[in-house]
PDB file of N, CA and C in Angstrom:
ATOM      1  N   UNK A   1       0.851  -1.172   0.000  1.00  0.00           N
ATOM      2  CA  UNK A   1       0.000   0.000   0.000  1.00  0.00           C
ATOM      3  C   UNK A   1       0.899   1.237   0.000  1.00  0.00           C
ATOM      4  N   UNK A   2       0.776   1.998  -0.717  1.00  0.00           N
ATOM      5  CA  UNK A   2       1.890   3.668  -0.970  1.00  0.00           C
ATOM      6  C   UNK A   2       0.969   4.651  -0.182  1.00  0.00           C
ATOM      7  N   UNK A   3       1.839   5.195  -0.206  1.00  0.00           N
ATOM      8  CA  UNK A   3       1.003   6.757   0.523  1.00  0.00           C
ATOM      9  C   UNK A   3      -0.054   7.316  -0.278  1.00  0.00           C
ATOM     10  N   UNK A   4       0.893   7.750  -1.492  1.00  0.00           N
ATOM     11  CA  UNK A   4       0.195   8.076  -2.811  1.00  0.00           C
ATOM     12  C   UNK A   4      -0.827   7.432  -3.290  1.00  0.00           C
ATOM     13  N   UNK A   5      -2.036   7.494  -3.492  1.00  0.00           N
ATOM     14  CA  UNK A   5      -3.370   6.844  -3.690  1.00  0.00           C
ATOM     15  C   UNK A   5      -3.666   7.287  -5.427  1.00  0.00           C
ATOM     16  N   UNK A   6      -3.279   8.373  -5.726  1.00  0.00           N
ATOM     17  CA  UNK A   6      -3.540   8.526  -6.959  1.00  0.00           C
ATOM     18  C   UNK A   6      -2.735   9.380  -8.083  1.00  0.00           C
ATOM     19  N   UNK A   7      -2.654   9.715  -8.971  1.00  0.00           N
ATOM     20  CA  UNK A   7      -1.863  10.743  -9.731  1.00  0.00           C
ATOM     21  C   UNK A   7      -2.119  12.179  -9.409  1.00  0.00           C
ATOM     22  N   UNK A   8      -3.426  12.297  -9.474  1.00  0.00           N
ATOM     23  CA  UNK A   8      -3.731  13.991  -8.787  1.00  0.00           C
ATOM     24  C   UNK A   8      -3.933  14.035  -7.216  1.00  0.00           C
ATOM     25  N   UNK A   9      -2.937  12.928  -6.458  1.00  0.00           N
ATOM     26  CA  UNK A   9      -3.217  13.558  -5.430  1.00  0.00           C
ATOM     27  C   UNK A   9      -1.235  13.658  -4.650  1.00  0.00           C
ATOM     28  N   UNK A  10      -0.512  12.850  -6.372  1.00  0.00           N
ATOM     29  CA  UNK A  10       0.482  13.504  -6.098  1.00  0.00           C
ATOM     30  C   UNK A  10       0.724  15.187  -6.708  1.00  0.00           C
ATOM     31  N   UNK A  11      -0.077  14.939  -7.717  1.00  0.00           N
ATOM     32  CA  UNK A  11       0.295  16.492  -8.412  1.00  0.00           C
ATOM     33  C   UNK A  11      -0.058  17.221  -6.866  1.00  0.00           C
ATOM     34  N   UNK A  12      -1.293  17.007  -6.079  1.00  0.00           N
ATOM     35  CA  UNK A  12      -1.536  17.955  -5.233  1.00  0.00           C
ATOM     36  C   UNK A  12      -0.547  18.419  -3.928  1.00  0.00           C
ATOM     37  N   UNK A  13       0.311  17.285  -3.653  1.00  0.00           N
ATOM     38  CA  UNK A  13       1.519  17.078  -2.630  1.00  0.00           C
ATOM     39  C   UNK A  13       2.369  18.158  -3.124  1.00  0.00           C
ATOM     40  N   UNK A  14       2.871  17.926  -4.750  1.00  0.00           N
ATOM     41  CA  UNK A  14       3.568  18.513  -5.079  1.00  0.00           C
ATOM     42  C   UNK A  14       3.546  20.310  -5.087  1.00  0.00           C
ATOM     43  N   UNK A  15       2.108  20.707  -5.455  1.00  0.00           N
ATOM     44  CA  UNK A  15       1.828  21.809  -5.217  1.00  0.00           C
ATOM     45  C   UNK A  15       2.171  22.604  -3.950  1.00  0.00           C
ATOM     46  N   UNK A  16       1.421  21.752  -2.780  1.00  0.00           N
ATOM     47  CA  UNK A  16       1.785  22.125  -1.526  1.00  0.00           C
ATOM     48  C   UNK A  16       2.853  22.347  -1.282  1.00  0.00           C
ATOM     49  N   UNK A  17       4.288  21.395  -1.348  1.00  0.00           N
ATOM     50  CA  UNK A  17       5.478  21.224  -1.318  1.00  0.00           C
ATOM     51  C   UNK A  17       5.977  22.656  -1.960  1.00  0.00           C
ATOM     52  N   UNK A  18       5.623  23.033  -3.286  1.00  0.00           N
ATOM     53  CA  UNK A  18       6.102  24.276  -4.261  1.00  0.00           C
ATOM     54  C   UNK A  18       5.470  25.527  -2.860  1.00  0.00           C
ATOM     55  N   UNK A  19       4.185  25.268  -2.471  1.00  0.00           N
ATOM     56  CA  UNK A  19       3.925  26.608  -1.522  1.00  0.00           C
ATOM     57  C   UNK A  19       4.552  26.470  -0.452  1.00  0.00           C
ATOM     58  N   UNK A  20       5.675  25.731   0.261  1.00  0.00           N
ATOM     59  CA  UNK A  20       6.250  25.249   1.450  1.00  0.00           C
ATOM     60  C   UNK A  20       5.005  25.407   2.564  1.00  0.00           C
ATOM     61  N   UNK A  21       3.845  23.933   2.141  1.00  0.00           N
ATOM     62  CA  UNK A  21       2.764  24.039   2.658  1.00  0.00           C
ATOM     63  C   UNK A  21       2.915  22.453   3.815  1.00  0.00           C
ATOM     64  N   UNK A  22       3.863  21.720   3.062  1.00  0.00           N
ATOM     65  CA  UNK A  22       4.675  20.576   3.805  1.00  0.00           C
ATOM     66  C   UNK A  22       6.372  20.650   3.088  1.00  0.00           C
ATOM     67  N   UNK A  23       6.669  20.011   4.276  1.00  0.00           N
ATOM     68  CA  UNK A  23       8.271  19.822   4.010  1.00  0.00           C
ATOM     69  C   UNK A  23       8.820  18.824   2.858  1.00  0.00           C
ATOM     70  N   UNK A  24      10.253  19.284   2.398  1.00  0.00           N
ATOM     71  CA  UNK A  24      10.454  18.499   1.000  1.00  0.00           C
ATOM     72  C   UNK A  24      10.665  16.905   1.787  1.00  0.00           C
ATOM     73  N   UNK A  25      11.080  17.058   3.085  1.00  0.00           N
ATOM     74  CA  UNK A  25      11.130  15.651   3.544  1.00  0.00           C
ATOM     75  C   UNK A  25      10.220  14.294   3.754  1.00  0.00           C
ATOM     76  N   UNK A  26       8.965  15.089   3.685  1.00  0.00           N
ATOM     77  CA  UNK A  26       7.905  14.640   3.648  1.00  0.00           C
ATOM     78  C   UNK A  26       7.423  14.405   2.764  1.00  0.00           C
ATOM     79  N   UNK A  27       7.887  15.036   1.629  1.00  0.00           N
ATOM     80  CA  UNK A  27       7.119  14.457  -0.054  1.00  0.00           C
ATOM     81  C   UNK A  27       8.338  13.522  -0.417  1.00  0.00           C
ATOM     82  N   UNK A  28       9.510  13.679  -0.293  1.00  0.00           N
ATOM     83  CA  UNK A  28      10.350  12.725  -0.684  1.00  0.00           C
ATOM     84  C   UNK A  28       9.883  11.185   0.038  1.00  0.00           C
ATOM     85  N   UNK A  29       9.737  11.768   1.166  1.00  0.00           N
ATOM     86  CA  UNK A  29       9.168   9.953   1.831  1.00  0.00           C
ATOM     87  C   UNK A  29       8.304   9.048   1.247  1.00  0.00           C
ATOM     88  N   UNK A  30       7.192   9.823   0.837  1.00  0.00           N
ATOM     89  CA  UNK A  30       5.865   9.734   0.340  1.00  0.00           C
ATOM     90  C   UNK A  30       6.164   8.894  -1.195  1.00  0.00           C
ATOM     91  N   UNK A  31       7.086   9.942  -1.357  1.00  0.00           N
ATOM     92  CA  UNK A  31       7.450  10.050  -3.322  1.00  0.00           C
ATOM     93  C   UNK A  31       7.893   8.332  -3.342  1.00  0.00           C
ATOM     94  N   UNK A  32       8.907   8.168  -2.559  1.00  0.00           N
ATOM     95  CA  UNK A  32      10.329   6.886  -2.036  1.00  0.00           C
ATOM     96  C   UNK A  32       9.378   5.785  -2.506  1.00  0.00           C
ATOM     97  N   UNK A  33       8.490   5.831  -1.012  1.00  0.00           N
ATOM     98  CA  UNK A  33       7.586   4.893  -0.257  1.00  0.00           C
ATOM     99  C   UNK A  33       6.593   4.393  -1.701  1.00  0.00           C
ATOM    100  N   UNK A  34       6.358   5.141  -2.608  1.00  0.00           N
ATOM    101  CA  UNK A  34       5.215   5.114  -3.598  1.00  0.00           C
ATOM    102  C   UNK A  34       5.895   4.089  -4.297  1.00  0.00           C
ATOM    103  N   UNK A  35       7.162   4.517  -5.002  1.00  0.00           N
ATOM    104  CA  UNK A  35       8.197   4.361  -6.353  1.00  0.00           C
ATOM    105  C   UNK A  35       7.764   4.375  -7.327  1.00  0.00           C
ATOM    106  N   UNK A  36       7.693   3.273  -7.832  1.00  0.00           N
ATOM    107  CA  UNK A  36       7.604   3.774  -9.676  1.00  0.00           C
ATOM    108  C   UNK A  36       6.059   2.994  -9.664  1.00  0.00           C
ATOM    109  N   UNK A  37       5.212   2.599  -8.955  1.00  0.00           N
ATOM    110  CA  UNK A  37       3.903   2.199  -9.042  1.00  0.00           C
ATOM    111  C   UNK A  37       3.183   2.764 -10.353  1.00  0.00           C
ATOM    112  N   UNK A  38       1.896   2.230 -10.630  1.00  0.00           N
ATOM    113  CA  UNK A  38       1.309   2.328 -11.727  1.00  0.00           C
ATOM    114  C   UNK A  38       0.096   2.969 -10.737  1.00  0.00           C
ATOM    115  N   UNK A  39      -0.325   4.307 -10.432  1.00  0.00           N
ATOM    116  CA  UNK A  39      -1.135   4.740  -9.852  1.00  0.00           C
ATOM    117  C   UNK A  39      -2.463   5.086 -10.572  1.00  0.00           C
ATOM    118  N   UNK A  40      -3.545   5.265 -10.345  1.00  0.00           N
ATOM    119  CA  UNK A  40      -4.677   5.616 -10.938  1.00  0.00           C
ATOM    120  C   UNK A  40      -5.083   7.071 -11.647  1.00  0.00           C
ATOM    121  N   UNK A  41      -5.691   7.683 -12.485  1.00  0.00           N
ATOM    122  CA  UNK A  41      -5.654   9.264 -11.966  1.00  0.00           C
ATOM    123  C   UNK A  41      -6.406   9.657 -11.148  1.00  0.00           C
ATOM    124  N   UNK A  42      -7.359   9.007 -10.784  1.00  0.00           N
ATOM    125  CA  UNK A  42      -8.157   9.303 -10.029  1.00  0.00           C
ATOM    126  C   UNK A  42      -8.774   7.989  -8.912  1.00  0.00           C
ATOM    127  N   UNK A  43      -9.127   8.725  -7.660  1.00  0.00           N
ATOM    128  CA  UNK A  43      -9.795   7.320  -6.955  1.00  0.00           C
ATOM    129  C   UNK A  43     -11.321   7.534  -6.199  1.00  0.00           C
ATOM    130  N   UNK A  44     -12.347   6.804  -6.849  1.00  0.00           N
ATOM    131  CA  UNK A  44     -13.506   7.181  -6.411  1.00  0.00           C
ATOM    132  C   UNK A  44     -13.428   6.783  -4.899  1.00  0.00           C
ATOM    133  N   UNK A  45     -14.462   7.895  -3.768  1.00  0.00           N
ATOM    134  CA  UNK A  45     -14.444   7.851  -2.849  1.00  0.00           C
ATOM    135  C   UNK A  45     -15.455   6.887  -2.380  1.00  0.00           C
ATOM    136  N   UNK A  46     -15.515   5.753  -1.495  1.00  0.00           N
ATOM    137  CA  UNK A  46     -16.426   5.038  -1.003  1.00  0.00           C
ATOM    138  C   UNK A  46     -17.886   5.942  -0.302  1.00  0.00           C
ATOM    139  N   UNK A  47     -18.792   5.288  -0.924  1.00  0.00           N
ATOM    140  CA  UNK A  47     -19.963   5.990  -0.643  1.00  0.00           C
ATOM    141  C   UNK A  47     -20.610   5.778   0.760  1.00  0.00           C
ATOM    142  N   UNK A  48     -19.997   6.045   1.977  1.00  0.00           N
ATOM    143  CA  UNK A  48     -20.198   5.742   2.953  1.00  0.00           C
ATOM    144  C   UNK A  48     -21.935   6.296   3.823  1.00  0.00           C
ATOM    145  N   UNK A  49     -22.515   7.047   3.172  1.00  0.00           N
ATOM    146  CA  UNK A  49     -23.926   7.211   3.599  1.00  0.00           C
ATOM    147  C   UNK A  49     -25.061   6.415   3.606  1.00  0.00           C
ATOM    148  N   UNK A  50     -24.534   5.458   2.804  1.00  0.00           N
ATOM    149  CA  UNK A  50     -25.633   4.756   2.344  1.00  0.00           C
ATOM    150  C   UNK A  50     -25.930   3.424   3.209  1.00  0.00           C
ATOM    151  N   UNK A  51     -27.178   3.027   3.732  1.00  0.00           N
ATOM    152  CA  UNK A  51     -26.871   2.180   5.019  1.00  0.00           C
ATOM    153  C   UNK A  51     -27.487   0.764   4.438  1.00  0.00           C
ATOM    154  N   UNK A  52     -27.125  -0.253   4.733  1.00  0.00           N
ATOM    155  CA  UNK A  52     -28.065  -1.591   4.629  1.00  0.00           C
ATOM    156  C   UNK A  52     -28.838  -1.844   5.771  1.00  0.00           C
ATOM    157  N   UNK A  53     -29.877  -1.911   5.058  1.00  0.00           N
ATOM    158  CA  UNK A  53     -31.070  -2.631   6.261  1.00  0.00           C
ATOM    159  C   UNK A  53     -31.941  -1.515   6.572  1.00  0.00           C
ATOM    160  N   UNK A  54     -31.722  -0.403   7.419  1.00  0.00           N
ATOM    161  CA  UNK A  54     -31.776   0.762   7.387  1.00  0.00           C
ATOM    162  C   UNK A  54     -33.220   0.596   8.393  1.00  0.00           C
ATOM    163  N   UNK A  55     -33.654   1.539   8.691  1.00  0.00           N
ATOM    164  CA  UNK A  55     -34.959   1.465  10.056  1.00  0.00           C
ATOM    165  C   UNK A  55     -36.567   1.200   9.402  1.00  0.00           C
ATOM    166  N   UNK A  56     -37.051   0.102  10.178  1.00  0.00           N
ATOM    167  CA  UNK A  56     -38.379   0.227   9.287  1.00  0.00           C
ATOM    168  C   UNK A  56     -39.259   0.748  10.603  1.00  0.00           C
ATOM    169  N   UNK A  57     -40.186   1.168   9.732  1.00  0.00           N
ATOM    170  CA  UNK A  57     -41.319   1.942  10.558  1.00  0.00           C
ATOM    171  C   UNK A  57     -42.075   1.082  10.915  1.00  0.00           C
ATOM    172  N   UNK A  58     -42.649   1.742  12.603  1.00  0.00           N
ATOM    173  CA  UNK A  58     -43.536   0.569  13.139  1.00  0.00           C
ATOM    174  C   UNK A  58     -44.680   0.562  12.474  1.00  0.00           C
ATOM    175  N   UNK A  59     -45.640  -0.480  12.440  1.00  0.00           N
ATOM    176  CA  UNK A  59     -46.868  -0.391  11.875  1.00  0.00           C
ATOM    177  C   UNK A  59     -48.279  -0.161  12.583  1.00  0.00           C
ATOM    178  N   UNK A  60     -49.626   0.334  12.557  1.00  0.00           N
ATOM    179  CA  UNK A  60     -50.027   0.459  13.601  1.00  0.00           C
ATOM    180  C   UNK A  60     -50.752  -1.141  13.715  1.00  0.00           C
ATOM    181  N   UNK A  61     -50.929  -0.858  14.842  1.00  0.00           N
ATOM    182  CA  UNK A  61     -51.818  -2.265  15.105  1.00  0.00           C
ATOM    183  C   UNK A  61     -53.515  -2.252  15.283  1.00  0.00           C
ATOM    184  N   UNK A  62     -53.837  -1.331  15.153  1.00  0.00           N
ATOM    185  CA  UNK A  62     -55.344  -0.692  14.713  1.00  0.00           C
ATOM    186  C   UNK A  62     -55.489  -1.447  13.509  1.00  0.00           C
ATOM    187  N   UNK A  63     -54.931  -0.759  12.823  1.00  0.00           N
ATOM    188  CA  UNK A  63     -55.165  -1.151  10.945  1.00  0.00           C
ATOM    189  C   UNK A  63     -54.288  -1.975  10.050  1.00  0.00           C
ATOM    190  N   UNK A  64     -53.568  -2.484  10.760  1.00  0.00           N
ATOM    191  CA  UNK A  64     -52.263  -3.192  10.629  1.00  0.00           C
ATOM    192  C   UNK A  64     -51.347  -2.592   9.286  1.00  0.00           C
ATOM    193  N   UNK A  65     -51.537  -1.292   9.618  1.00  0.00           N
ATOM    194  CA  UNK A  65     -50.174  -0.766   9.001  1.00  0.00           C
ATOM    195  C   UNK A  65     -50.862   0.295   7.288  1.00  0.00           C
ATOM    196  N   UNK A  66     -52.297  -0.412   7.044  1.00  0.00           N
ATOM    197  CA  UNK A  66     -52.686  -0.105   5.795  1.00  0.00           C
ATOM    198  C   UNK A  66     -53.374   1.432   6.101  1.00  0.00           C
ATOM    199  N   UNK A  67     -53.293   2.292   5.198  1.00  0.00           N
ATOM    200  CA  UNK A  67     -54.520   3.551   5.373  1.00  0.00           C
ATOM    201  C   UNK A  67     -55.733   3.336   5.396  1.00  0.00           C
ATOM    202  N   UNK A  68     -56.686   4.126   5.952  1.00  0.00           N
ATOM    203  CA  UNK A  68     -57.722   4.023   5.869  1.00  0.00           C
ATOM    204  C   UNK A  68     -58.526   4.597   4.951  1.00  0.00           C
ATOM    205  N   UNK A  69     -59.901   4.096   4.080  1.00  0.00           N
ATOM    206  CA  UNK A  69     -60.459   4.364   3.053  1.00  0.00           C
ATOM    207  C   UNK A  69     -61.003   5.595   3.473  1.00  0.00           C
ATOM    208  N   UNK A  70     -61.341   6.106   2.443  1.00  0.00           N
ATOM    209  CA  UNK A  70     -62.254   7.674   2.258  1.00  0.00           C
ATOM    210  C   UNK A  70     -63.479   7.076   1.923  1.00  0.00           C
TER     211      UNK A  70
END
């Protein structure tokens, strides 16, 4: 596993690094640790909101759950 997760999120290191926003020691580690990997350009983010199973509503026990007619 590399530090580096994707191609634009080294371009983005690198940027920072150019604004001395982190240290060159710290992108060199990063850079090392990566090497010559075949990285992605991009990495979709896991859609973590989305729930399984999720809450069901109680039903009433009057009408067992159905509306009532007009």
């Amino acid at each position: 596993m590399s530090p580096f997760k994707s191609q634009a999120q080294r371009r983005k290191y690198a940027e920072l690094l150019v604004e001395g926003k982190i240290s060159p020691e710290t992108y060199e580690e990063w850079n090392r640790e990566t090497g010559g990997a075949k990285l992605p350009e991009r990495v979709k983010r896991k859609d973590t909101k989305r729930r399984k199973g999720g809450k069901k509503r109680a039903r009433s026990k009057k009408t067992g759950g159905r509306k009532p007619r007009r």
